[in-house]
N, C-alpha and C. Protein backbone atom coordinates (compact mmCIF):
# COMPACT_ATOMS: atom_id res chain seq x y z
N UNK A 1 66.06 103.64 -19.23
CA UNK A 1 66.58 102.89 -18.10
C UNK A 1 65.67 101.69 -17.83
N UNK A 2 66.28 100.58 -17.71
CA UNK A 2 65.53 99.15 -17.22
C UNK A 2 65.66 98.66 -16.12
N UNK A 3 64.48 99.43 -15.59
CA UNK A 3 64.06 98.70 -13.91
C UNK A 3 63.92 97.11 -13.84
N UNK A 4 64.71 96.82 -12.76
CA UNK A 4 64.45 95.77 -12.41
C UNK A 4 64.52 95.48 -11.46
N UNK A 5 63.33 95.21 -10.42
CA UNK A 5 62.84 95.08 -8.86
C UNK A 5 63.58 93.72 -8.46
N UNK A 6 63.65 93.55 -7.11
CA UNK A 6 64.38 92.21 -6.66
C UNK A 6 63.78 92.40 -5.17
N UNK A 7 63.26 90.95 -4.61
CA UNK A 7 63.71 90.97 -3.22
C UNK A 7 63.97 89.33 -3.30
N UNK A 8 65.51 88.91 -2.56
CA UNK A 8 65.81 87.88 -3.02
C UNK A 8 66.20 87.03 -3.95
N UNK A 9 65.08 86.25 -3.85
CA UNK A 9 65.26 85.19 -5.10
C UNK A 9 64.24 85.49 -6.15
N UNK A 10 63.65 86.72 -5.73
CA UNK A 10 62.28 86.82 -6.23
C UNK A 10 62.90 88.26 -7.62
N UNK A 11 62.18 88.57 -8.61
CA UNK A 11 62.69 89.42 -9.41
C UNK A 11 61.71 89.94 -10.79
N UNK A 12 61.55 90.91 -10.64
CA UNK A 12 60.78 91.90 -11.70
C UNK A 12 61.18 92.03 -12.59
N UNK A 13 61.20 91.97 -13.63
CA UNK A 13 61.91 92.82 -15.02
C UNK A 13 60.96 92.75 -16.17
N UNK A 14 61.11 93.87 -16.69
CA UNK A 14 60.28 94.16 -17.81
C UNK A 14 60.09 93.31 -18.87
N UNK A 15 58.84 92.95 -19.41
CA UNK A 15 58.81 91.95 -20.59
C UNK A 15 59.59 92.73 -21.61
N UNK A 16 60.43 91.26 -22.14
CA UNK A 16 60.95 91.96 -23.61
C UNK A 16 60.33 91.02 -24.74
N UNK A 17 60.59 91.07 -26.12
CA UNK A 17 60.16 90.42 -27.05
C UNK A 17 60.50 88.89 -26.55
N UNK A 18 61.52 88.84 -26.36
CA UNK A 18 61.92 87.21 -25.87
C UNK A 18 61.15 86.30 -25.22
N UNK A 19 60.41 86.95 -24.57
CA UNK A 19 58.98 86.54 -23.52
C UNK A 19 57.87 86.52 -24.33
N UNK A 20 57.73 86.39 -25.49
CA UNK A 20 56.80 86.66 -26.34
C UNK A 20 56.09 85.11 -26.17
N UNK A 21 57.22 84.53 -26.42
CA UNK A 21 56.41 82.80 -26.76
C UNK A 21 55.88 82.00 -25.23
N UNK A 22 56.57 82.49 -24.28
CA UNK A 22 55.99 82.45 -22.81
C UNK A 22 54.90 82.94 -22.55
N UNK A 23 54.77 84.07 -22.85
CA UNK A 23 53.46 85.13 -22.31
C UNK A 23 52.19 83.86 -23.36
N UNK A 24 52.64 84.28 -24.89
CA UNK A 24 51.48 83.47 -25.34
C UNK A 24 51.26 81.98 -24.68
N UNK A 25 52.35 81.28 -24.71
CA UNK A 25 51.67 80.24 -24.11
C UNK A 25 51.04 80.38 -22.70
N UNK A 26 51.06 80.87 -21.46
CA UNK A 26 50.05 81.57 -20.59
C UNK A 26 48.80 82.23 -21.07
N UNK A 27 48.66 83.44 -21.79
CA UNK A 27 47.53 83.60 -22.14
C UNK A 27 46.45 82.41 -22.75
N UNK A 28 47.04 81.63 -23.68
CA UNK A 28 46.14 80.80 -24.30
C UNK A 28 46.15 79.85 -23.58
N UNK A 29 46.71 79.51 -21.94
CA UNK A 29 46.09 78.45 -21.05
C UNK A 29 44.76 78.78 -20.66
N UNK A 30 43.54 77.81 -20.66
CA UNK A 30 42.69 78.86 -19.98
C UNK A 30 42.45 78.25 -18.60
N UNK A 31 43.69 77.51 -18.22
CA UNK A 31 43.37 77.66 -16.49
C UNK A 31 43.98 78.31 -16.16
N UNK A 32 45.00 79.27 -16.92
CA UNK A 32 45.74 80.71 -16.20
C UNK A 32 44.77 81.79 -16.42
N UNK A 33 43.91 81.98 -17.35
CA UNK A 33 42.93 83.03 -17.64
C UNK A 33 41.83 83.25 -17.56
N UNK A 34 41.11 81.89 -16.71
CA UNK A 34 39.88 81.40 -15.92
C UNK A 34 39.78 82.76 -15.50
N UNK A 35 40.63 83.23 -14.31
CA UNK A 35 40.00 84.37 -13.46
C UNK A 35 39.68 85.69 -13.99
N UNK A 36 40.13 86.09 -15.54
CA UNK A 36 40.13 87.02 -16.30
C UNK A 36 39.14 86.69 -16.69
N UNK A 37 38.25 85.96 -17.19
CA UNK A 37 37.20 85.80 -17.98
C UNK A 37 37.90 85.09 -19.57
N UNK A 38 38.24 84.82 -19.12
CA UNK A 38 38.99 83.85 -20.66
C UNK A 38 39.41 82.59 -20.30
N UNK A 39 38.42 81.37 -20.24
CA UNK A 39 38.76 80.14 -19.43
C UNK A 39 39.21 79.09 -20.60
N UNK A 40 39.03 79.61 -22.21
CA UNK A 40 39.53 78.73 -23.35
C UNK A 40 40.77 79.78 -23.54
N UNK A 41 41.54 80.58 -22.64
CA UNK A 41 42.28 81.22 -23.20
C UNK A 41 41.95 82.76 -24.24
N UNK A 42 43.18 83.05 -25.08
CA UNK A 42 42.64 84.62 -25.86
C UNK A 42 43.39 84.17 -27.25
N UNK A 43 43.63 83.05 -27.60
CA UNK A 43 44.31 81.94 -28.51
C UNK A 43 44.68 83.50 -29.47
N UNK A 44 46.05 83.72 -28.86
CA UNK A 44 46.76 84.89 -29.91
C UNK A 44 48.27 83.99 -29.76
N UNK A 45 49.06 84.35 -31.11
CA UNK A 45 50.42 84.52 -31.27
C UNK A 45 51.70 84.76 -30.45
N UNK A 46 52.72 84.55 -30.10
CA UNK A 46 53.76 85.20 -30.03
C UNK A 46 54.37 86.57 -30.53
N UNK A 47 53.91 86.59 -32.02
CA UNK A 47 53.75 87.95 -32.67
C UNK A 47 52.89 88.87 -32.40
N UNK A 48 51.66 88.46 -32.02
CA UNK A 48 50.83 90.00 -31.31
C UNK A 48 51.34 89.94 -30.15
N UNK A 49 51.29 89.11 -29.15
CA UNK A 49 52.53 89.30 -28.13
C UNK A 49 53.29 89.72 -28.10
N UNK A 50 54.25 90.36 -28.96
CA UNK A 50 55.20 91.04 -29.21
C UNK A 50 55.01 92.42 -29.41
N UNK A 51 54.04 92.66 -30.48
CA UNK A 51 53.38 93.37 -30.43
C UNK A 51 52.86 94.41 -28.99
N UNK A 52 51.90 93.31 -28.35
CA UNK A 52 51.78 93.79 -27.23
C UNK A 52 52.86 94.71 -26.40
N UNK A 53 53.39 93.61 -26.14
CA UNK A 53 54.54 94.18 -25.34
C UNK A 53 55.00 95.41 -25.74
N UNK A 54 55.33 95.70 -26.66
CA UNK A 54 55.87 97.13 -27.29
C UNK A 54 55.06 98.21 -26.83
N UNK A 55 53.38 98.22 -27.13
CA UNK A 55 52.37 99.25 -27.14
C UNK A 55 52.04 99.64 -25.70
N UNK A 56 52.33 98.01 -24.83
CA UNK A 56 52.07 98.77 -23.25
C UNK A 56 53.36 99.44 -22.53
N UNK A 57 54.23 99.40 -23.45
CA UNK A 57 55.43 100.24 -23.15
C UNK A 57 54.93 102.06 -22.89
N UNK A 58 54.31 102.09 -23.39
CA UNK A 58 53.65 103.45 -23.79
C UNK A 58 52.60 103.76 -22.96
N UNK A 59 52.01 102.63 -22.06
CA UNK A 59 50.87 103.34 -21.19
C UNK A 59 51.30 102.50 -19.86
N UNK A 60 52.61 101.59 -19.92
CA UNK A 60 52.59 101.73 -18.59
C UNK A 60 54.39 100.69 -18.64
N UNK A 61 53.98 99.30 -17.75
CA UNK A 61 54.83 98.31 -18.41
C UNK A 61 54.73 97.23 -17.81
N UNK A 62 54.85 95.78 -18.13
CA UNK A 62 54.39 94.37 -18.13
C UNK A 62 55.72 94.28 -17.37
N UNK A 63 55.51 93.06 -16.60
CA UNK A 63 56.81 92.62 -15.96
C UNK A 63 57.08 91.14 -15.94
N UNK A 64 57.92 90.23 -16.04
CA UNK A 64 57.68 88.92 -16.01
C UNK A 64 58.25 89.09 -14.78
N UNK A 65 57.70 87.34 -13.69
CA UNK A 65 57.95 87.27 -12.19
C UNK A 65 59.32 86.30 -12.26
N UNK A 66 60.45 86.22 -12.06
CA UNK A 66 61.26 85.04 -11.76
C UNK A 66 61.46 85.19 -10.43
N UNK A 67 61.67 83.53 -10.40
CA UNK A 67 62.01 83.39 -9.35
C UNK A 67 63.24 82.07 -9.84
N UNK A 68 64.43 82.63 -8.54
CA UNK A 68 65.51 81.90 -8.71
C UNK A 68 65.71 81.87 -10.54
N UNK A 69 65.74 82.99 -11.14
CA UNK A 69 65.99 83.33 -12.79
C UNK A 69 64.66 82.74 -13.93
N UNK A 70 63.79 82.16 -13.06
CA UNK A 70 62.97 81.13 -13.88
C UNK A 70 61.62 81.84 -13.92
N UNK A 71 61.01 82.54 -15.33
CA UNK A 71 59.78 82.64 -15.34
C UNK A 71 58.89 81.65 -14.71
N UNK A 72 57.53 82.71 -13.79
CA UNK A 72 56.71 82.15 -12.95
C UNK A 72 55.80 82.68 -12.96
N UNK A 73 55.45 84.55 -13.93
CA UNK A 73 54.58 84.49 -14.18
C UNK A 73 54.40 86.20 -14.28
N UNK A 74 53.12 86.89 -14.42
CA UNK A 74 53.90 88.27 -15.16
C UNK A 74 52.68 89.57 -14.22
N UNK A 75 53.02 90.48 -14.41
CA UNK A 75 52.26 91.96 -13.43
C UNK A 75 52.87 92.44 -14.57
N UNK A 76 51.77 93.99 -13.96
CA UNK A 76 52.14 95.33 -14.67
C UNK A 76 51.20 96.21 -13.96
N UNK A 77 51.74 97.41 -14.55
CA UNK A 77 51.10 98.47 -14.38
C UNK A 77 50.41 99.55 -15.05
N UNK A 78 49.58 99.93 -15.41
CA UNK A 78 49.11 100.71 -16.80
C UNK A 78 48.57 102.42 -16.06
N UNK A 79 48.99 103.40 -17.25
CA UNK A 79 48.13 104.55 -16.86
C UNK A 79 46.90 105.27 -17.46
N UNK A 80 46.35 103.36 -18.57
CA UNK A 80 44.91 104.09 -18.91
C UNK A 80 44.00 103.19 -18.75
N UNK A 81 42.92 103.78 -19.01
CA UNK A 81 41.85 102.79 -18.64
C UNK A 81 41.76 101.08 -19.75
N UNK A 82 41.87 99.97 -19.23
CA UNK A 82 42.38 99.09 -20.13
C UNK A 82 40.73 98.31 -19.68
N UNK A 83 39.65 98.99 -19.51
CA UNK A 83 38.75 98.42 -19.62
C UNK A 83 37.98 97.75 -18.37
N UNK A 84 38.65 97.81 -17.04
CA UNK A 84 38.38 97.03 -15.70
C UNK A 84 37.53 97.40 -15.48
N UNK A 85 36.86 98.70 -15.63
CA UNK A 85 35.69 99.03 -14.69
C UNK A 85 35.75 100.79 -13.94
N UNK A 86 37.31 100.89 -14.15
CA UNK A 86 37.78 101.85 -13.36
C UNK A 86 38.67 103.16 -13.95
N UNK A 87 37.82 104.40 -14.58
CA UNK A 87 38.67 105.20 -15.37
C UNK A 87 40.37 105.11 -14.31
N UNK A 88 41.09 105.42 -15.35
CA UNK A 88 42.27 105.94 -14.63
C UNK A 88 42.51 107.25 -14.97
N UNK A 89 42.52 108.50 -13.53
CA UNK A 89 43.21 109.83 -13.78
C UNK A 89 44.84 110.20 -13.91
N UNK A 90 44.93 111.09 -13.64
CA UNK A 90 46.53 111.46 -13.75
C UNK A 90 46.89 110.93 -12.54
N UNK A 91 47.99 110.44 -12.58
CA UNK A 91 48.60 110.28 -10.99
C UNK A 91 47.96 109.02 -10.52
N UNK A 92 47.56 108.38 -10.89
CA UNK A 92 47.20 106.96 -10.94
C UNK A 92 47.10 105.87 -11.71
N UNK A 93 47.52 104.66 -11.20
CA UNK A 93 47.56 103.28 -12.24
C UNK A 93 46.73 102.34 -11.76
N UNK A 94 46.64 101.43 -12.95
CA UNK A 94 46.10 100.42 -12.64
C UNK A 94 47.31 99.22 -12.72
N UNK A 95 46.53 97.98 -11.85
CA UNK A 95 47.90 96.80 -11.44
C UNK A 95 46.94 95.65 -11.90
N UNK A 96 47.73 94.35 -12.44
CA UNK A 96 47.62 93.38 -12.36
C UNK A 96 48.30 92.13 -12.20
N UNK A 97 47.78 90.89 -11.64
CA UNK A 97 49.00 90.07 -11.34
C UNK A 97 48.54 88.75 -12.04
N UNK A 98 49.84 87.73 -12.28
CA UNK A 98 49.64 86.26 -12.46
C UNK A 98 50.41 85.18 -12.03
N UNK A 99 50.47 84.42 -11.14
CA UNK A 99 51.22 83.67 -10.90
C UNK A 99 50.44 82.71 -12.03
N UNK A 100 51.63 82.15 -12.75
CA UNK A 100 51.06 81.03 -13.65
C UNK A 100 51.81 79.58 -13.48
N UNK A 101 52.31 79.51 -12.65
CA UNK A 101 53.29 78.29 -12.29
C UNK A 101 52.30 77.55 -11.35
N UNK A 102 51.28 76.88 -11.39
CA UNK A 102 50.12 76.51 -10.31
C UNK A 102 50.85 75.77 -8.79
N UNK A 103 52.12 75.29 -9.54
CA UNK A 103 52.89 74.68 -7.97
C UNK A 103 53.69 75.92 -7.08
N UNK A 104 53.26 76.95 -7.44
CA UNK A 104 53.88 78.20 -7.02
C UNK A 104 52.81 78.90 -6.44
N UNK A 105 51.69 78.44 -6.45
CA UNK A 105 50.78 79.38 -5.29
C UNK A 105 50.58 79.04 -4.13
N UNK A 106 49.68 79.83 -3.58
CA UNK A 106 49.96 79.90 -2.12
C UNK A 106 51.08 79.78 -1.34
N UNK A 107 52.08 80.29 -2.06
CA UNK A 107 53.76 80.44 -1.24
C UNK A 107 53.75 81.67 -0.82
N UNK A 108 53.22 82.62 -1.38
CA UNK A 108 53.31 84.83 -0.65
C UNK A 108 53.90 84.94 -1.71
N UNK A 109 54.38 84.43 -2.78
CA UNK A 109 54.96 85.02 -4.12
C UNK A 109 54.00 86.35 -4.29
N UNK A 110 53.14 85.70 -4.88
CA UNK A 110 52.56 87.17 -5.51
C UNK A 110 52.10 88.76 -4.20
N UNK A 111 52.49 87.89 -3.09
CA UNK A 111 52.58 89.21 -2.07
C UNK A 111 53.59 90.11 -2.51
N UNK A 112 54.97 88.66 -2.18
CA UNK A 112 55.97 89.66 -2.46
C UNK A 112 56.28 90.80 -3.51
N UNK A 113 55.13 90.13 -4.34
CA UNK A 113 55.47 91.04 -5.80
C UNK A 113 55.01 91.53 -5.89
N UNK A 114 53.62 91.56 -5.36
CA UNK A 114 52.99 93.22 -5.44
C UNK A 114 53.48 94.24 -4.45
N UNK A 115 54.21 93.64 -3.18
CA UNK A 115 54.69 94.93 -2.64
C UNK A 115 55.57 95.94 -3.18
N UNK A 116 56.73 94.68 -3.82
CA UNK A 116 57.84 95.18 -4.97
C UNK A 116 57.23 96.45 -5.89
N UNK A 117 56.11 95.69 -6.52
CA UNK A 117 55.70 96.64 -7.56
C UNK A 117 55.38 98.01 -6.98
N UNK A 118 53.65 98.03 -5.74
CA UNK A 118 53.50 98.70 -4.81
C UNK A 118 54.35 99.67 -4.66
N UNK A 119 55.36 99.28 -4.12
CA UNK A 119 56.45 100.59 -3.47
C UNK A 119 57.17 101.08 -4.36
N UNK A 120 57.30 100.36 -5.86
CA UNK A 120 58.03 101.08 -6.67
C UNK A 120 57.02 101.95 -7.48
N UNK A 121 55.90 101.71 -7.47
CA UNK A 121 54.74 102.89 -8.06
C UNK A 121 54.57 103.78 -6.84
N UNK A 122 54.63 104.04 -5.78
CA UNK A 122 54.28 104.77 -4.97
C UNK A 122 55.57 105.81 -4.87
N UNK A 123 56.96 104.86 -3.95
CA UNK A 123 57.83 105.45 -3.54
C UNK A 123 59.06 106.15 -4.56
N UNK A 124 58.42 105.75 -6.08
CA UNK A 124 59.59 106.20 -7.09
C UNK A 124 58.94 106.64 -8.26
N UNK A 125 57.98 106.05 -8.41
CA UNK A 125 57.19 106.86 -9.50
C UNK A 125 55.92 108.16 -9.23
N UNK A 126 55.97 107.63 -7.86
CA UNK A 126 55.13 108.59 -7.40
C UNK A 126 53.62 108.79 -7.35
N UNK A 127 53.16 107.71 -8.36
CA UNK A 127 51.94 107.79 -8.08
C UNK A 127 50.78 107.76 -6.77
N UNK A 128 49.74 108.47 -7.07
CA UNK A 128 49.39 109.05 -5.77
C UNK A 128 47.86 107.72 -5.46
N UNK A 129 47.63 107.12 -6.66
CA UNK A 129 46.48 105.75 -6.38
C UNK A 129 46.82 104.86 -6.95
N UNK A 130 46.27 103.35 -6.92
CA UNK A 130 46.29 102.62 -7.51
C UNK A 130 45.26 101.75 -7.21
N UNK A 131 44.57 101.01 -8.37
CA UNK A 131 43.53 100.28 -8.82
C UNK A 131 43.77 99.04 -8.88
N UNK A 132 42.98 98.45 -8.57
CA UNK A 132 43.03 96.79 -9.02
C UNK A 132 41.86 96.28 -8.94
N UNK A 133 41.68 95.51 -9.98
CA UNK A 133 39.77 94.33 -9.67
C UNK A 133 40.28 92.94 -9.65
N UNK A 134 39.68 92.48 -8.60
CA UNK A 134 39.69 91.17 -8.54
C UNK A 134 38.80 90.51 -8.77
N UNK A 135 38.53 89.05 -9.59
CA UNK A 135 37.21 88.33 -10.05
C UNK A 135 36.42 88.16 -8.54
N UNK A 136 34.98 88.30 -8.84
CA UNK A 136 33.98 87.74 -7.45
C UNK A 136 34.42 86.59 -6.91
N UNK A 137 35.22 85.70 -8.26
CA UNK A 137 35.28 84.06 -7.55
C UNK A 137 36.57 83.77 -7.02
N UNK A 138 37.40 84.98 -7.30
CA UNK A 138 38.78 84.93 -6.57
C UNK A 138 38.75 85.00 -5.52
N UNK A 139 38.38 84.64 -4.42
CA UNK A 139 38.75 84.81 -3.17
C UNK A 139 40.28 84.85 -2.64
N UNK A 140 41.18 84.13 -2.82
CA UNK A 140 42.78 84.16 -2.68
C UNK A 140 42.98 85.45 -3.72
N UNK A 141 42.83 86.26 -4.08
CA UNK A 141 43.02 87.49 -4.83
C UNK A 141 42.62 88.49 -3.94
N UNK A 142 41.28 88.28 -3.86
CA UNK A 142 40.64 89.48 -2.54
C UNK A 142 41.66 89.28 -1.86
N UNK A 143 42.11 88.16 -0.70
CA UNK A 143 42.67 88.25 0.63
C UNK A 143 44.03 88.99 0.49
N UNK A 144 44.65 88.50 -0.51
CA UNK A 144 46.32 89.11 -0.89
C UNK A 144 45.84 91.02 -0.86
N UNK A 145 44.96 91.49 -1.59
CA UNK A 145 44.84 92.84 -2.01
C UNK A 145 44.56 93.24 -0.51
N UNK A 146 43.37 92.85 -0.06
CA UNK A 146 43.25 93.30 1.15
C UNK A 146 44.53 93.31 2.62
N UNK A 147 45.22 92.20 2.45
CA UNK A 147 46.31 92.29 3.36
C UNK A 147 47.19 93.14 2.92
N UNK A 148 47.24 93.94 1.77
CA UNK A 148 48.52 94.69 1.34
C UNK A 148 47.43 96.15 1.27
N UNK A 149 46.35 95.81 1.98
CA UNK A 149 46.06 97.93 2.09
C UNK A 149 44.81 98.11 1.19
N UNK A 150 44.65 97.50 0.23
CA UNK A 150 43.67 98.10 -1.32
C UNK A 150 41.89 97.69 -0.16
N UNK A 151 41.29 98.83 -0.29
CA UNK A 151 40.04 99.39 0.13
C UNK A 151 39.23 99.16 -0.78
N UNK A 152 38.57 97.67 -0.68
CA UNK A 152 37.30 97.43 -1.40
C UNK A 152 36.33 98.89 -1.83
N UNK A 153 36.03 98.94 -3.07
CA UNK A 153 35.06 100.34 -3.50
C UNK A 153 34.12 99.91 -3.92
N UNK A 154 33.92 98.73 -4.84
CA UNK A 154 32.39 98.57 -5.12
C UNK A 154 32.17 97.11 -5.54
N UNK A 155 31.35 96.71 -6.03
CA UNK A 155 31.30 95.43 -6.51
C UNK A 155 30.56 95.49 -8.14
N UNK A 156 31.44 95.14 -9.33
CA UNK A 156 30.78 96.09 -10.69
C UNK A 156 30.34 94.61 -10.98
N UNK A 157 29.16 94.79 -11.29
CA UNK A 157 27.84 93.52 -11.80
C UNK A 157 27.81 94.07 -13.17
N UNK A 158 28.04 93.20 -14.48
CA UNK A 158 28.19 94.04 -15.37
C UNK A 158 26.90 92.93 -16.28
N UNK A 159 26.38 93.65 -17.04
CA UNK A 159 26.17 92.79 -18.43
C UNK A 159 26.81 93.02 -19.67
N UNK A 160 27.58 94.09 -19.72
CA UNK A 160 28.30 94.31 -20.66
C UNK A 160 29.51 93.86 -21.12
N UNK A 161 29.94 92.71 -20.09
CA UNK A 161 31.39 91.84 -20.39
C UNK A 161 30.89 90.25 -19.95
N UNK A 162 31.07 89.63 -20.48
CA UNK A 162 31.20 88.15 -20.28
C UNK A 162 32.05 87.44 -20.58
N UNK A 163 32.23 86.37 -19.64
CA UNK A 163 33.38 85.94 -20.03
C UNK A 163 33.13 84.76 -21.47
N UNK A 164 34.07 83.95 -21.52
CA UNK A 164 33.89 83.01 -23.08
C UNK A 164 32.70 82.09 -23.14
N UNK A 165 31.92 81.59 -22.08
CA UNK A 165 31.40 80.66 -21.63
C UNK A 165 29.52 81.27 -22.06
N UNK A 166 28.82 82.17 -22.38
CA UNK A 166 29.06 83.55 -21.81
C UNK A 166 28.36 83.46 -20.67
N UNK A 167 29.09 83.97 -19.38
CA UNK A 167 28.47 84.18 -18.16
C UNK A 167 28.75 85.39 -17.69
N UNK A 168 28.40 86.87 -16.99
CA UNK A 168 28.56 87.75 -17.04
C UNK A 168 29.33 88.19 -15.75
N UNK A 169 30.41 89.52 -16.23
CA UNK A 169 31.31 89.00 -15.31
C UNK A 169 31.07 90.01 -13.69
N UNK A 170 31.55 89.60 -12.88
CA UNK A 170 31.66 90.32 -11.27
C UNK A 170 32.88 90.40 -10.90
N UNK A 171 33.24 91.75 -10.65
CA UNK A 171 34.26 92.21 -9.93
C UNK A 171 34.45 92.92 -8.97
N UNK A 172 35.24 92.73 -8.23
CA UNK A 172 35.49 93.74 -6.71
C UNK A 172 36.81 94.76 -7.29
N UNK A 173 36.52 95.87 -7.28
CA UNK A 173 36.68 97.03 -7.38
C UNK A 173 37.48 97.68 -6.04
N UNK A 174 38.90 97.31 -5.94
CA UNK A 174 39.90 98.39 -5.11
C UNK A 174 40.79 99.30 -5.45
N UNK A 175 40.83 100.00 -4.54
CA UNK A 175 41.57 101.15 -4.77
C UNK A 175 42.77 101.28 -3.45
N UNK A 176 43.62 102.13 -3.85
CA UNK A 176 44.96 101.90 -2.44
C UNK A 176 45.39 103.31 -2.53
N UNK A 177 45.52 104.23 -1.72
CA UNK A 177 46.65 105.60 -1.89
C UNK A 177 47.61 104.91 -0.73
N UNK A 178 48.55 105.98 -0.75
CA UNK A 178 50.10 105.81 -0.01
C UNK A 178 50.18 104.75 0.80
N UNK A 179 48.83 105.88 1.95
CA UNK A 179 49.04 105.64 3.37
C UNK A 179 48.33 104.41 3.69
N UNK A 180 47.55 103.71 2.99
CA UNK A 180 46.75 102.35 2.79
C UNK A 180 47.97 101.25 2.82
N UNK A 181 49.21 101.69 2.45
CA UNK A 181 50.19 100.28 1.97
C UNK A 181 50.44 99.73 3.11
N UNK A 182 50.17 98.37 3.25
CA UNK A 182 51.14 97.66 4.07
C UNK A 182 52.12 97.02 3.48
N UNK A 183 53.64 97.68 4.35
CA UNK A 183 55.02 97.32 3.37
C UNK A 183 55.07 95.69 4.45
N UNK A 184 54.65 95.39 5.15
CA UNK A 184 55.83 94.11 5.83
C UNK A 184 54.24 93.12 6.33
C-alpha cells in the first residue's frame, strides 16, 4: 500500500525511481547539503539513487515534499541506525527533513511536514519514539524541532565525522515520544 500524506496543497509521497534524477541533483548541491556535512555535495548518480531508494524501502521510507504537485524537497523515516549519533531500538525511528527549494523557506513548510510525518509515525504506525539531530549551526532546524515537542538530549561533539571541508561535526541530539507532540 502507498501512503500518501496531504494537508492541502502540501503532500508526502514516497520516493519512486522517477525521483532519482531530482534527489541526485539535490544531493550533489552543496548548498542543500551544507547542513549535513556535505557542503561540495555526495557527487553520486541517479542510478545509486535509485538504488538508494529501493534499499531504504527496507528500513524505513524517503518521501518527496510537493507542494501544489511540484517537488520541493524530501523527509523520511528510518528504523536503523543510519549513523546520527543515535542507536535506534524497536519501536522507534529516526526522521529527517529538506526543504531544497531555498525560495520556500521560512514559509512553516517543513512544519507542516513534519507534523504530517509526526502523526503518521506515531498515530498509525505506532511508533513509540522518534529521533532527530540537528546541525549546531542550524538554528532554524533547532527552533522547528523544538516547537513541534522533540526534547533536546545531548549535544554529540564528535571527532569521528567531519564534514568535506574537514571540520568536525556538532549535533543536537532530540528525541520526541507521543505525549511531547505538538499537533497545531
Amino acid at each position: 500500500m502507498q501512503v500518501i500524506l496531504k494537508d492541502n496543497d502540501l503532500t508526502l509521497r514516497p520516493s519512486e525511481e522517477r525521483d532519482a534524477e531530482t534527489l541526485a541533483a539535490w544531493w550533489n548541491d552543496g548548498r542543500i547539503m551544507a547542513h549535513a556535512g556535505w557542503p561540495q555535495g555526495v557527487n553520486t548518480t541517479k542510478e545509486k539513487v535509485a538504488e538508494r531508494i529501493s534499499h531504504r524501502r527496507s528500513i524505513g521510507n524517503n518521501f518527496i515534499i510537493e507542494l501544489n504537485g511540484k517537488p520541493i524537497g524530501e523527509m523520511g523515516y528510518h528504523t536503523e541506525d543510519v549513523g546520527a549519533g543515535t542507536p535506534i531500538k524497536s519501536g522507534e525511528a529516526g526522521i529527517g527533513i529538506k526543504i531544497c527549494d531555498f525560495s520556500l523557506l521560512e514559509l512553516g513548510l517543513g512544519t507542516r511536514a513534519l507534523r504530517l510525518l509526526i502523526d503518521y509515525l506515531f498515530n498509525t504506525l505506532k511508533f513509540k519514539k522518534i529521533h532527530v539531530d540537528a546541525n549546531f549551526e542550524n538554528p532554524r532546524a533547532q527552533h522547528v524541532y523544538e516547537k513541534l515537542g522533540f526534547k533536546k538530549i545531548r549535544i554529540l561533539e564528535t571527532e569521528r565525522w567531519t564534514d568535506q571541508m574537514p571540520v568536525p561535526a556538532r549535533f543536537i541530539i532530540y528525541e520526541m515520544l507521543p505525549t511531547d507532540f505538538v499537533a497545531e
